[in-house]
N, C-alpha and C. Protein backbone atom coordinates (compact mmCIF):
# COMPACT_ATOMS: atom_id res chain seq x y z
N UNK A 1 -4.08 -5.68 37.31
CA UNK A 1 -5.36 -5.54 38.00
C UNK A 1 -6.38 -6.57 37.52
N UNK A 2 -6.57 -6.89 36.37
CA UNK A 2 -6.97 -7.83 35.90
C UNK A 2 -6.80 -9.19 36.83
N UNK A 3 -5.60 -9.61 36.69
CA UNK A 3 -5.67 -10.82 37.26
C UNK A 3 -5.95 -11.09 38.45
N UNK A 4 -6.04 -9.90 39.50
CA UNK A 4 -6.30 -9.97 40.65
C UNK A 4 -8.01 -9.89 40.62
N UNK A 5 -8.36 -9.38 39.93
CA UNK A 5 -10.02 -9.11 39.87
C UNK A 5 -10.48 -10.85 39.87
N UNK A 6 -9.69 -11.45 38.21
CA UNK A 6 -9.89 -12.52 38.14
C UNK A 6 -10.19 -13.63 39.37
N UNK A 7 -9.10 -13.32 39.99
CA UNK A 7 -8.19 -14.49 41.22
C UNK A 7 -9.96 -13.86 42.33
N UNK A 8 -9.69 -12.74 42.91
CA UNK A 8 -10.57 -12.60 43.21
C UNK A 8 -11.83 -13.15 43.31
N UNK A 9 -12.49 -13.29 42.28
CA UNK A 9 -13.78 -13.84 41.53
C UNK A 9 -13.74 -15.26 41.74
N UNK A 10 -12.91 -15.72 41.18
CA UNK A 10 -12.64 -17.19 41.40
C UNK A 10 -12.70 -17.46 43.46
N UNK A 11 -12.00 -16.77 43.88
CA UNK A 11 -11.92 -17.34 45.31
C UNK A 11 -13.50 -17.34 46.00
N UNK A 12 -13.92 -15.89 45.43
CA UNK A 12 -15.26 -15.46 45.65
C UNK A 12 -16.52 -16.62 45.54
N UNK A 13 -16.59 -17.25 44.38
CA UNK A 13 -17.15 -17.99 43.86
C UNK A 13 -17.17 -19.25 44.55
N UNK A 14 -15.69 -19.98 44.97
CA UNK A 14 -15.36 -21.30 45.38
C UNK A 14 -15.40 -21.32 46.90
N UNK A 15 -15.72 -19.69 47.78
CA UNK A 15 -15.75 -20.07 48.97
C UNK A 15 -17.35 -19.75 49.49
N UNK A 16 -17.38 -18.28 48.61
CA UNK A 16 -18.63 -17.92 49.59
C UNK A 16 -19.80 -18.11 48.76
N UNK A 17 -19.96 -18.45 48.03
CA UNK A 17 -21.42 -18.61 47.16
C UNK A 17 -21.40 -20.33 47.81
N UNK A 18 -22.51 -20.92 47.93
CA UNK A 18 -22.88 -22.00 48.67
C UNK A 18 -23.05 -23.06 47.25
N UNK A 19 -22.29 -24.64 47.35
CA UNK A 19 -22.45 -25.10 46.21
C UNK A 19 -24.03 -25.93 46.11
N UNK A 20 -24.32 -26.06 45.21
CA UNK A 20 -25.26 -26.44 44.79
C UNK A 20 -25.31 -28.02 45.14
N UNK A 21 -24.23 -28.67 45.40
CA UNK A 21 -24.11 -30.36 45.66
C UNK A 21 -24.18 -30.26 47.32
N UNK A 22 -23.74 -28.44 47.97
CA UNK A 22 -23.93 -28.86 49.65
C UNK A 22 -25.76 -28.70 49.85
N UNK A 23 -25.67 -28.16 48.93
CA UNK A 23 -27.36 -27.78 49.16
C UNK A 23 -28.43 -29.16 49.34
N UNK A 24 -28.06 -29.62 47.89
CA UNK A 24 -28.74 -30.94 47.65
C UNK A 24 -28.37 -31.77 48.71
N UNK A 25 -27.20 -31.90 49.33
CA UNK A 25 -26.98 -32.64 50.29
C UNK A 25 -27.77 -32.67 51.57
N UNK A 26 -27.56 -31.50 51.92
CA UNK A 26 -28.54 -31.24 53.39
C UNK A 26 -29.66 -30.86 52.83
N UNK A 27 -30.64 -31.41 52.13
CA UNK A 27 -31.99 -31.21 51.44
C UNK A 27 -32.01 -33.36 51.07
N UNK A 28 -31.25 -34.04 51.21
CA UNK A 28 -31.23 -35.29 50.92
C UNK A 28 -31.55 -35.43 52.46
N UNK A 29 -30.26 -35.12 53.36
CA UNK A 29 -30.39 -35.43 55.15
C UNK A 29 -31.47 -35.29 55.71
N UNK A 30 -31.98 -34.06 55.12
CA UNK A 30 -33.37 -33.39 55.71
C UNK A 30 -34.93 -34.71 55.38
N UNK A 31 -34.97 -34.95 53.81
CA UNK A 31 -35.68 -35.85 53.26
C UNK A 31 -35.45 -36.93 54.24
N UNK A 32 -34.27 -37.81 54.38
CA UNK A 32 -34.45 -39.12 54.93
C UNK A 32 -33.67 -39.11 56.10
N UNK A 33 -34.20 -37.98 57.02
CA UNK A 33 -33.75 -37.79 58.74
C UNK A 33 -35.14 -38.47 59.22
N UNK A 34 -35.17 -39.48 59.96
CA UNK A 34 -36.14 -40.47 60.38
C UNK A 34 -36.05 -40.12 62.25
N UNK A 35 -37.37 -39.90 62.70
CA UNK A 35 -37.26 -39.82 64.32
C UNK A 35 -36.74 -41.51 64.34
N UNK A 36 -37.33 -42.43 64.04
CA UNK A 36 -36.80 -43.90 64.88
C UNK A 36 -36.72 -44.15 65.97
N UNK A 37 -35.74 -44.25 66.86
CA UNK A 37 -35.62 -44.31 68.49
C UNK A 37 -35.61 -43.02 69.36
N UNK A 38 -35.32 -41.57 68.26
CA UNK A 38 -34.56 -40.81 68.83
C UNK A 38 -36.01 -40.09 70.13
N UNK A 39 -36.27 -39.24 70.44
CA UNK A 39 -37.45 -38.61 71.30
C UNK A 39 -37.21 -37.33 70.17
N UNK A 40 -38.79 -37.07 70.57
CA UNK A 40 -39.43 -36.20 69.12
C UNK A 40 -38.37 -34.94 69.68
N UNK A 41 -37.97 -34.18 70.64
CA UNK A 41 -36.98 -33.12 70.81
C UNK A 41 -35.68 -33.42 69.98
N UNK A 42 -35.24 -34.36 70.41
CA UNK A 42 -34.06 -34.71 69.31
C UNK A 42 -33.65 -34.90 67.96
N UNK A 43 -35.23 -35.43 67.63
CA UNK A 43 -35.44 -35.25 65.92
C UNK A 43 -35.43 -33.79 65.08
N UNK A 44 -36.65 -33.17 65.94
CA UNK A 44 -36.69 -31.75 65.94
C UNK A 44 -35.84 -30.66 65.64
N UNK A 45 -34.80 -30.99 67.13
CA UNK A 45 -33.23 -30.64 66.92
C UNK A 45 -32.83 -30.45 65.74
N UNK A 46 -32.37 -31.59 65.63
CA UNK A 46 -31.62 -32.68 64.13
C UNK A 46 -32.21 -31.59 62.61
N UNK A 47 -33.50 -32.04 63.08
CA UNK A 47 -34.31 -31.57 61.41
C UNK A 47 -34.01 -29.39 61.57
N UNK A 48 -33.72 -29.04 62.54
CA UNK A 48 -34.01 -27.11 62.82
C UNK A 48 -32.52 -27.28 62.71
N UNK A 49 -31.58 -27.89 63.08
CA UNK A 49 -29.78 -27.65 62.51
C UNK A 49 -30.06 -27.82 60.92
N UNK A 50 -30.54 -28.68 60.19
CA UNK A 50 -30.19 -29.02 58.35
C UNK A 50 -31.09 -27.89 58.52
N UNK A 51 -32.16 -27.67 58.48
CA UNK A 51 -33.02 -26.76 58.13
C UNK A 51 -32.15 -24.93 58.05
N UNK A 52 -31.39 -24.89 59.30
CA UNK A 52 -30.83 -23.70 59.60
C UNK A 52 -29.45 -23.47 58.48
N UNK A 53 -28.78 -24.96 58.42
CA UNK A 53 -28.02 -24.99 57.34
C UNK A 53 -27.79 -24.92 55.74
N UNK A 54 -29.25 -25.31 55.61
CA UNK A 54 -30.07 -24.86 54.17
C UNK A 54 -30.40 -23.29 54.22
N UNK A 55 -30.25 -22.79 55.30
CA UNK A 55 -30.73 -21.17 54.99
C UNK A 55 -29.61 -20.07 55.06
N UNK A 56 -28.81 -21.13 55.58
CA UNK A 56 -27.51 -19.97 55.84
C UNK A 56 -26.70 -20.51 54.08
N UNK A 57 -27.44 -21.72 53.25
CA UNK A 57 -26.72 -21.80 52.01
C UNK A 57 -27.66 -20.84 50.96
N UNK A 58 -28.46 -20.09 51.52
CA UNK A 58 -29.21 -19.56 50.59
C UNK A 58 -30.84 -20.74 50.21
N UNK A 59 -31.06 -21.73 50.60
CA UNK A 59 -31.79 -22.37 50.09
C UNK A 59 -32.88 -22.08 51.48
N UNK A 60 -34.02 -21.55 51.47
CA UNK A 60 -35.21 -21.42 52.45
C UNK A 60 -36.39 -22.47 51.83
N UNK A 61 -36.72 -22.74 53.11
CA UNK A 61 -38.50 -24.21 52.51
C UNK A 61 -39.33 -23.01 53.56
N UNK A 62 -40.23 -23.36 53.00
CA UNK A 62 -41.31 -22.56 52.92
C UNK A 62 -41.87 -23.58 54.78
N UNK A 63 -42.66 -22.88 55.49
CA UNK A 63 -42.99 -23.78 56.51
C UNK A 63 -43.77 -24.94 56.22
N UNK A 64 -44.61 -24.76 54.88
CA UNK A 64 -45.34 -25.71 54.35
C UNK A 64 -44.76 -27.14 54.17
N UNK A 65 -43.34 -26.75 53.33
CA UNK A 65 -42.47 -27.70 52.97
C UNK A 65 -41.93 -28.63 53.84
N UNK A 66 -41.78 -27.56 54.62
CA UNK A 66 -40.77 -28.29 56.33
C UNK A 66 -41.54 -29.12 57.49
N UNK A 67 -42.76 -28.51 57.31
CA UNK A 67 -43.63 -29.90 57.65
C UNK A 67 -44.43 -30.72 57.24
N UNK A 68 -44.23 -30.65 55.63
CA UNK A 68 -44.53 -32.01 55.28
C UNK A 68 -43.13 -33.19 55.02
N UNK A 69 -42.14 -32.35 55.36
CA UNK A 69 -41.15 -33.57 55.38
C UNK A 69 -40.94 -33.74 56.87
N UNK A 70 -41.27 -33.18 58.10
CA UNK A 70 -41.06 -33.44 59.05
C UNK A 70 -41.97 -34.50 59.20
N UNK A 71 -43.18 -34.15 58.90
CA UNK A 71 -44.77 -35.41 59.28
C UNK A 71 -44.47 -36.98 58.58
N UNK A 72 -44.33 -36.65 57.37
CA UNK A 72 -43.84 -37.67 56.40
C UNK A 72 -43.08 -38.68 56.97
N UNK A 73 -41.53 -38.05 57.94
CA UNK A 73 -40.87 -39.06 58.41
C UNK A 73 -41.09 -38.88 60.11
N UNK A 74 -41.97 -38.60 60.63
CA UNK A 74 -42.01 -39.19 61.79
C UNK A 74 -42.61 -40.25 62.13
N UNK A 75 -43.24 -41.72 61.34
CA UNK A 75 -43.78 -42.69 61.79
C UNK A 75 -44.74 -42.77 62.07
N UNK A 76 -45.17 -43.60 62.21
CA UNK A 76 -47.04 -44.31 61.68
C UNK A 76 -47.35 -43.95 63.32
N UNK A 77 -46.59 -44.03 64.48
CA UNK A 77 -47.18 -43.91 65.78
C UNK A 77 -47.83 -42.27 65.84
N UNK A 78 -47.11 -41.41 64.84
CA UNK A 78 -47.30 -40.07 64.63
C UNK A 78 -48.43 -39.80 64.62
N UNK A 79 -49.25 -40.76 63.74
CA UNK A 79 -50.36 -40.00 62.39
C UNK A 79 -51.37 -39.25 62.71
N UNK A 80 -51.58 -40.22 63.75
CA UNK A 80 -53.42 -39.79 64.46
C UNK A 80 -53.30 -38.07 64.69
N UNK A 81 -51.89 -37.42 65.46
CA UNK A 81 -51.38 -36.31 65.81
C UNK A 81 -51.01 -35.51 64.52
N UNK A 82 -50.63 -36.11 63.49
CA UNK A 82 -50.01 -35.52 62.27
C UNK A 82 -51.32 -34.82 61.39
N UNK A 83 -52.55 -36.26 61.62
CA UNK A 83 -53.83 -36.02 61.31
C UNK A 83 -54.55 -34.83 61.32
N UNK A 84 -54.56 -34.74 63.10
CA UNK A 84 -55.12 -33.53 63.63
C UNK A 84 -54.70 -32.23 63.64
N UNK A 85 -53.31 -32.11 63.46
CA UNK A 85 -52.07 -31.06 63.16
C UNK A 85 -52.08 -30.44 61.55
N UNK A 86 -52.94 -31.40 60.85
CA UNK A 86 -52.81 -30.87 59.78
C UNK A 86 -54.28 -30.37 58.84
N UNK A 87 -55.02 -30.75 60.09
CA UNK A 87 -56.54 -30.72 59.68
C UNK A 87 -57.07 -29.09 59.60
């Protein structure tokens, strides 16, 4: 019984607890996901999939967080709007 508890634990650990390098990962994508050419719906998209994928790993941003990395990388054509959005 032991070793099955063991084996157990171990599988437990390596499948369903979320690793800490996927986390950082889609928290890197999220940081340097750039609108660029895309249309602000598509960025949006893009940024609410990593965002949704950070929460289903256990990792939640606060809304505060999530739009200051959204504003941050949407581009200088943004600002005037980012300005007023954040005033």
């Amino acid at each position: 019984k032991l070793k099955s508890a063991k084996a157990w634990l171990a599988l437990n650990q390596a499948f369903v607890s979320p690793s800490h390098t996927r986390i950082l990962q889609l928290h890197m994508q999220l940081q340097n996901l750039k609108k660029n050419e895309s249309t602000i719906s598509v960025y949006l998209q893009q940024a609410k999939y990593i965002i949704d994928e950070l929460a289903a790993s256990g990792k939640l941003l606060s809304p505060e967080e999530f739009n200051e990395i959204i504003f941050n990388n949407l581009g200088p054509s943004f600002h005037p709007i980012v300005a007023i959005v954040s005033s």
